[in-house]
N, C-alpha and C. Protein backbone atom coordinates (compact mmCIF):
# COMPACT_ATOMS: atom_id res chain seq x y z
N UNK A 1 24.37 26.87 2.98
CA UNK A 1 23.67 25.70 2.45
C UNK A 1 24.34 25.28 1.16
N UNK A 2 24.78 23.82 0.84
CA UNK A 2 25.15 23.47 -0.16
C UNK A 2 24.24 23.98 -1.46
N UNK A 3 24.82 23.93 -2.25
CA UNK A 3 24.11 24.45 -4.11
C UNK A 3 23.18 23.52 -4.69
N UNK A 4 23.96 22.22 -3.95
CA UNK A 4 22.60 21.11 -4.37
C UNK A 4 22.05 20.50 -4.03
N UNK A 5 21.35 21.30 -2.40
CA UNK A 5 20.27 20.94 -1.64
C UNK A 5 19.81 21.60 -2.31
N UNK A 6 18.36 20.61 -2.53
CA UNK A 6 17.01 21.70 -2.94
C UNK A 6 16.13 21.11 -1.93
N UNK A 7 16.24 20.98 -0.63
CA UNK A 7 15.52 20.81 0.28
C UNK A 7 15.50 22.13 0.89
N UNK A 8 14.12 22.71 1.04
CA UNK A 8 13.49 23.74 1.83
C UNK A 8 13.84 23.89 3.58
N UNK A 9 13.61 22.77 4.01
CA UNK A 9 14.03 22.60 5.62
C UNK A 9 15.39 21.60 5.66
N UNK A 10 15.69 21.97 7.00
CA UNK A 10 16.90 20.87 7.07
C UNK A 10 16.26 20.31 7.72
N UNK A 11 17.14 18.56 7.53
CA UNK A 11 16.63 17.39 8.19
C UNK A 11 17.62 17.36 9.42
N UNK A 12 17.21 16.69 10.32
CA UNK A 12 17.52 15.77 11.24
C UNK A 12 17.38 14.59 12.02
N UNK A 13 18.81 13.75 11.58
CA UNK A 13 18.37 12.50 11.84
C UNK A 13 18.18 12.01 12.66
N UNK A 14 17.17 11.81 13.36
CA UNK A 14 16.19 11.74 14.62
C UNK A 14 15.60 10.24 14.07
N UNK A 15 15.89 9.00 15.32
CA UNK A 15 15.13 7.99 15.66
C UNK A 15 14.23 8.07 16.43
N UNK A 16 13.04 8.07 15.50
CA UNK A 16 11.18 8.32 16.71
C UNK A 16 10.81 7.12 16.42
N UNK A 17 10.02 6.95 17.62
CA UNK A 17 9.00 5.53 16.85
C UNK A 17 7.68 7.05 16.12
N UNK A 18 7.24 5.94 15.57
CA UNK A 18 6.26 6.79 14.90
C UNK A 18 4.83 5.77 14.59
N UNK A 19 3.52 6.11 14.53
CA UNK A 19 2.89 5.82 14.58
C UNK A 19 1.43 6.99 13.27
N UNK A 20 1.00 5.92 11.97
CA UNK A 20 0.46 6.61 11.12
C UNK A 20 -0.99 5.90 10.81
N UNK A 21 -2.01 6.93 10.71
CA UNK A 21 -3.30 6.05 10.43
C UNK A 21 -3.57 6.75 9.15
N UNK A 22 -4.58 5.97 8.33
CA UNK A 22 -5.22 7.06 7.19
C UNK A 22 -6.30 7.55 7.69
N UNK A 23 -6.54 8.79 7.17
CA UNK A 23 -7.37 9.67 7.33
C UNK A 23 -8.57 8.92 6.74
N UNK A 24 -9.63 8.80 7.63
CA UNK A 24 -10.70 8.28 6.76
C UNK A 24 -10.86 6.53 7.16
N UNK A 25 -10.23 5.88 7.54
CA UNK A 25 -9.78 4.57 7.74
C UNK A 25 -10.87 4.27 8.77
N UNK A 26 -10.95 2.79 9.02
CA UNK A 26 -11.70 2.50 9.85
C UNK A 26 -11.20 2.35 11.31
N UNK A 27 -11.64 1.73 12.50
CA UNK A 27 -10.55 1.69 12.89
C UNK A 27 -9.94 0.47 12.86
N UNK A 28 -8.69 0.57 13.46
CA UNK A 28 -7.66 -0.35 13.74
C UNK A 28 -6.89 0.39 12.25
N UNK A 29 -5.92 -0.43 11.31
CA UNK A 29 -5.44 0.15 10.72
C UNK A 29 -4.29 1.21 10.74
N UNK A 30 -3.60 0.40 11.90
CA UNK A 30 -2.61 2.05 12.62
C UNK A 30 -1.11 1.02 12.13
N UNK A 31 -0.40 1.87 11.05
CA UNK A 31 0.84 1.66 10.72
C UNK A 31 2.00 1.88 12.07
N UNK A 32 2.78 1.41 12.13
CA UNK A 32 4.17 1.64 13.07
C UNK A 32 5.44 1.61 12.27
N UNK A 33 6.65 2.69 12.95
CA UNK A 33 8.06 2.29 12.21
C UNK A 33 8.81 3.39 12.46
N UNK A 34 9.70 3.86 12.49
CA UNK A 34 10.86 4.28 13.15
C UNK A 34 11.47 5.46 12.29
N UNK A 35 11.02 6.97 12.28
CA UNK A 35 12.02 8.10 11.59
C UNK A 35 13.14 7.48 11.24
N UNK A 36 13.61 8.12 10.15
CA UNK A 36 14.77 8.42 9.71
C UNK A 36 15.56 9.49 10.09
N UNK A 37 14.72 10.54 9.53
CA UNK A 37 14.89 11.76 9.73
C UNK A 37 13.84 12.72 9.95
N UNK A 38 14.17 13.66 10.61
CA UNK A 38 13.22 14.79 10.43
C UNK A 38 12.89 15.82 10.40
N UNK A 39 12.43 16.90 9.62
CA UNK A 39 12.26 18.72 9.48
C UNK A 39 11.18 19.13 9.95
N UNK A 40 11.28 20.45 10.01
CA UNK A 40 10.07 21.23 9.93
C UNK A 40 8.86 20.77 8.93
N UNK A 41 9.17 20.38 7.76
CA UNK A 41 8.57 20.23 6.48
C UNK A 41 7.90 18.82 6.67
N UNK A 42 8.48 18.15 7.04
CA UNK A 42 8.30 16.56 6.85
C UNK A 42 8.93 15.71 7.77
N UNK A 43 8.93 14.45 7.29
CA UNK A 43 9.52 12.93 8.13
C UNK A 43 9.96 11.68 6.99
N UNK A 44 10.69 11.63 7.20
CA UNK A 44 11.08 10.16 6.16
C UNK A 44 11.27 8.77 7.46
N UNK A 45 10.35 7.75 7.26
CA UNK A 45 10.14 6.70 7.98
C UNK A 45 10.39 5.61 7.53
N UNK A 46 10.50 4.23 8.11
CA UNK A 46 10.82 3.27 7.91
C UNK A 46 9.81 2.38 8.36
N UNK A 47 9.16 1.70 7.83
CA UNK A 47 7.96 0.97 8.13
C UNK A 47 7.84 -0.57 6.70
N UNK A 48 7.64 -1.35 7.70
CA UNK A 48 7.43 -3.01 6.62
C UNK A 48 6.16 -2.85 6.62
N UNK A 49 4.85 -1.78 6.55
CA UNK A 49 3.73 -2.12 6.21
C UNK A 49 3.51 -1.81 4.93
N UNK A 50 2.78 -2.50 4.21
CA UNK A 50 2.24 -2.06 2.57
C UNK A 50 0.96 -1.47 2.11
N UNK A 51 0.23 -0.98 3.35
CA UNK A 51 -0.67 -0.65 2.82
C UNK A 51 -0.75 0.78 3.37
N UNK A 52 0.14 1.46 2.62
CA UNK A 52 -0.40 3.27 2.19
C UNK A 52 0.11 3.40 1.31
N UNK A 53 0.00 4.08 0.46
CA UNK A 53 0.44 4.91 -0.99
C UNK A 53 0.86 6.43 -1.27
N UNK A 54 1.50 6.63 -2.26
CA UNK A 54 1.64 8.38 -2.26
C UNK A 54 0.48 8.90 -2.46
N UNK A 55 0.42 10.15 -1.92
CA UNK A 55 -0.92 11.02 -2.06
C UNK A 55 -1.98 10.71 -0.96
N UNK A 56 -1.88 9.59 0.05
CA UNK A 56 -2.60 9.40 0.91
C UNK A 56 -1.87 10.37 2.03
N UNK A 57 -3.45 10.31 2.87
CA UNK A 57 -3.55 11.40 3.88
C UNK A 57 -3.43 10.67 5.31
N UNK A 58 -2.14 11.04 6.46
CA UNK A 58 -2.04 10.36 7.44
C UNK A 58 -2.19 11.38 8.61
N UNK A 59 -2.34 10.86 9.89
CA UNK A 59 -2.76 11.19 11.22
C UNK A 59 -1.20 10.44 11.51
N UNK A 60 -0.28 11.37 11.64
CA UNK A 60 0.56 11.06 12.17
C UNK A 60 1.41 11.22 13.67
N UNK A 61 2.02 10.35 14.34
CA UNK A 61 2.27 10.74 15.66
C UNK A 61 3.71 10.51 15.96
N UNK A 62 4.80 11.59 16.45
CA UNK A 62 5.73 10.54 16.80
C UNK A 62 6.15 11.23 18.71
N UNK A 63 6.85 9.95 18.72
CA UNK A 63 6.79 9.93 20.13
C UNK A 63 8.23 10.79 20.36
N UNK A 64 8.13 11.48 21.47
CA UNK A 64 9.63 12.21 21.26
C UNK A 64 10.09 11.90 23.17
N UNK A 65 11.20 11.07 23.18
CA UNK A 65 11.61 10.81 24.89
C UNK A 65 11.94 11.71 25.66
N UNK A 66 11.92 11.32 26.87
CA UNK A 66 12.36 11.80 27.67
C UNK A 66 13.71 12.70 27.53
N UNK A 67 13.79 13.89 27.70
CA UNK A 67 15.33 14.65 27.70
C UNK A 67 15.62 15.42 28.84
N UNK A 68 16.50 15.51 29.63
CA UNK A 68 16.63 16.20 30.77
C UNK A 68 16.73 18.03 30.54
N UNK A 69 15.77 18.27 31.41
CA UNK A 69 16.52 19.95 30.88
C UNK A 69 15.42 20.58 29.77
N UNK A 70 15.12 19.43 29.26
CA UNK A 70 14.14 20.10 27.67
C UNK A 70 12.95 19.22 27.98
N UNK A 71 12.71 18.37 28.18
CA UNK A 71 11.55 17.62 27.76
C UNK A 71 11.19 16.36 28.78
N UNK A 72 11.53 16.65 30.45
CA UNK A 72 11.74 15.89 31.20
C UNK A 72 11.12 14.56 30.88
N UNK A 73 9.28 14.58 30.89
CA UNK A 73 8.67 13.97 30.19
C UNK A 73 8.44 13.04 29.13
N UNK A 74 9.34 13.20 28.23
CA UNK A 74 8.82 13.27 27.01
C UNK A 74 7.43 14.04 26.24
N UNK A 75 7.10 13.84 25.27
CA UNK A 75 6.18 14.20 24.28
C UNK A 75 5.54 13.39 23.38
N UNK A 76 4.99 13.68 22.76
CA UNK A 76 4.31 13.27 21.96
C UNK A 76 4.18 14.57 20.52
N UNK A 77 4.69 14.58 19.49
CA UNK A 77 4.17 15.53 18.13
C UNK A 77 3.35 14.67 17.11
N UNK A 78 2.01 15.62 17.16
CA UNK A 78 0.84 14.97 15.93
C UNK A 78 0.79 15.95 15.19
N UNK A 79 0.30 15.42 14.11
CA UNK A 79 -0.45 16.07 12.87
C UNK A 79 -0.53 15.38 11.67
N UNK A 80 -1.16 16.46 10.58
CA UNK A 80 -1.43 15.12 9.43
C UNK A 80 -0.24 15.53 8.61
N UNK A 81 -0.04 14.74 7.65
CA UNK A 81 1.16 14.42 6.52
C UNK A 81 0.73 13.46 5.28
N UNK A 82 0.71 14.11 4.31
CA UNK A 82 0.70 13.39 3.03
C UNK A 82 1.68 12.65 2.64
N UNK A 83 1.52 11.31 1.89
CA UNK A 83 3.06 10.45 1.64
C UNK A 83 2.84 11.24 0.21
N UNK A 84 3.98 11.32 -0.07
CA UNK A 84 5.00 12.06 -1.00
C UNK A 84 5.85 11.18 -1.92
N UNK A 85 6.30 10.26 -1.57
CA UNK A 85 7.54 9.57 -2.11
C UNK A 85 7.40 8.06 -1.38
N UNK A 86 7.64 6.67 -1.46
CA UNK A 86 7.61 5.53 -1.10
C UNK A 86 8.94 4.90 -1.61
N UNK A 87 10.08 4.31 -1.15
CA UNK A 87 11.18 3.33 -1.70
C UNK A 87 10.92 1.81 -1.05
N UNK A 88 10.93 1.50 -1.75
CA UNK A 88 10.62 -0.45 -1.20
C UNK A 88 12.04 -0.88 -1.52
N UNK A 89 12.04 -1.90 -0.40
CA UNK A 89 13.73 -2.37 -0.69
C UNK A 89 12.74 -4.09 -0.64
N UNK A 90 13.46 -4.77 -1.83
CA UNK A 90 12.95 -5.89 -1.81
C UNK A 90 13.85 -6.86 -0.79
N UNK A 91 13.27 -8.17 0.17
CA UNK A 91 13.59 -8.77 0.87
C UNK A 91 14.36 -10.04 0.59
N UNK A 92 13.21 -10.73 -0.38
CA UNK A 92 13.91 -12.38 -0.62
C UNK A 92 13.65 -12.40 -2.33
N UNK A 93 13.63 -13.72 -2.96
CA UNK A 93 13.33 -13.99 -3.95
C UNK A 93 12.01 -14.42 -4.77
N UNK A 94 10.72 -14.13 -3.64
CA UNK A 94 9.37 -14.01 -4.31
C UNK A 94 9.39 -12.78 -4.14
N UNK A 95 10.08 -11.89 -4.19
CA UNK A 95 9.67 -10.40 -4.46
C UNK A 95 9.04 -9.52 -3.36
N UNK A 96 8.55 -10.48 -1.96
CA UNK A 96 8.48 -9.71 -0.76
C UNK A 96 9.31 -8.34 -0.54
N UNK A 97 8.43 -7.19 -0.42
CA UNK A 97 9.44 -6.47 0.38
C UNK A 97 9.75 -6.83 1.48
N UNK A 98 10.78 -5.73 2.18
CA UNK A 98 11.74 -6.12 3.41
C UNK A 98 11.28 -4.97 4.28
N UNK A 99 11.55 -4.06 3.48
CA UNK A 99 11.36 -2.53 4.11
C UNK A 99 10.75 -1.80 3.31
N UNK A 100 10.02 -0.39 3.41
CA UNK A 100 9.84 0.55 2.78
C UNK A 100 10.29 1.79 3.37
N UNK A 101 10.71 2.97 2.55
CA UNK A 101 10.76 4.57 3.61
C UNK A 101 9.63 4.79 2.74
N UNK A 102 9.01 5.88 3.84
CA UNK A 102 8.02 6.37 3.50
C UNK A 102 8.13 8.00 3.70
N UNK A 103 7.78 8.87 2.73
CA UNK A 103 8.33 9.93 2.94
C UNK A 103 7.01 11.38 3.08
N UNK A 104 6.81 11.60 3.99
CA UNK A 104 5.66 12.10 3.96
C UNK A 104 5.92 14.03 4.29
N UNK A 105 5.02 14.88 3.87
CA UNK A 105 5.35 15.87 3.98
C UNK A 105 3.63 16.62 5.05
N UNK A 106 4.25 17.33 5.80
CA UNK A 106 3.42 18.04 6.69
C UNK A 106 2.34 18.61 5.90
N UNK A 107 1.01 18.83 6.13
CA UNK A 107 0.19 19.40 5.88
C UNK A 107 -0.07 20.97 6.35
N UNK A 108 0.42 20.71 8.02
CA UNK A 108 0.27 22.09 8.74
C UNK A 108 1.12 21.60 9.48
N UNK A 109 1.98 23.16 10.24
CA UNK A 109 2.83 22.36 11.47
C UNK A 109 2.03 21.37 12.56
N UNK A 110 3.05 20.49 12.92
CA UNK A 110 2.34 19.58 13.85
C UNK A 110 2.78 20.21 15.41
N UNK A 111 1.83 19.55 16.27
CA UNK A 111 1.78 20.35 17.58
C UNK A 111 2.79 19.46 18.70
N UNK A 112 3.25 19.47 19.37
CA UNK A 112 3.91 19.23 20.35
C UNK A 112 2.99 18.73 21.92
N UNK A 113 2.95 17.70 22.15
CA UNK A 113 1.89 17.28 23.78
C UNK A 113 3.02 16.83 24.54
N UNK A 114 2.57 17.82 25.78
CA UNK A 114 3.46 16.57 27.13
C UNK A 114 2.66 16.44 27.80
């Protein structure tokens, strides 16, 4: 391991769709957007929605495809994840964002469904 990772798990950069609600929320309220990457530990996502914050608590899901050999099916991995970290990349010139990552860290391992 490099000297100046101070990351606990390794990532891998894995494109999921992903799908996040808040804990507590009413319904409807279900964020969408696309891994970056992903560990044991966590997920860093890509999502144009603005309404979660760090320290909020998510019901997170990501979809994992079809693989021959491993996962004919596909899957589905849930669990919850706290956002941790937020980067907004601004879009135009009223200050819209464009994008955000959203960087959320596992609460408990998440489970695996086929």
């Amino acid at each position: 391991m490099d000297s100046s990772e101070r990351r606990k798990h390794t990532r891998l950069d894995l494109k999921l769709e992903v799908l996040c609600q808040k804990v507590g929320a009413a319904e409807g309220g279900i964020l969408s957007g696309q891994t970056v990457n992903v560990s044991t530990g966590g997920v860093l996502a890509n999502t144009s929605h603005a309404d979660i914050g760090v320290g909020d608590l998510l019901n997170i899901q990501l979809s994992v495809p079809p693989t021959d050999g491993l996962l004919d099916f596909g899957g589905r991995i849930e669990g919850f994840a706290r956002v941790t970290r937020i980067i907004t990349s601004k879009g135009d010139s009223d200050g819209n964002f464009k994008a955000r990552l959203v960087a959320m860290q596992f609460c408990q391992r998440p489970q695996l469904s086929v």
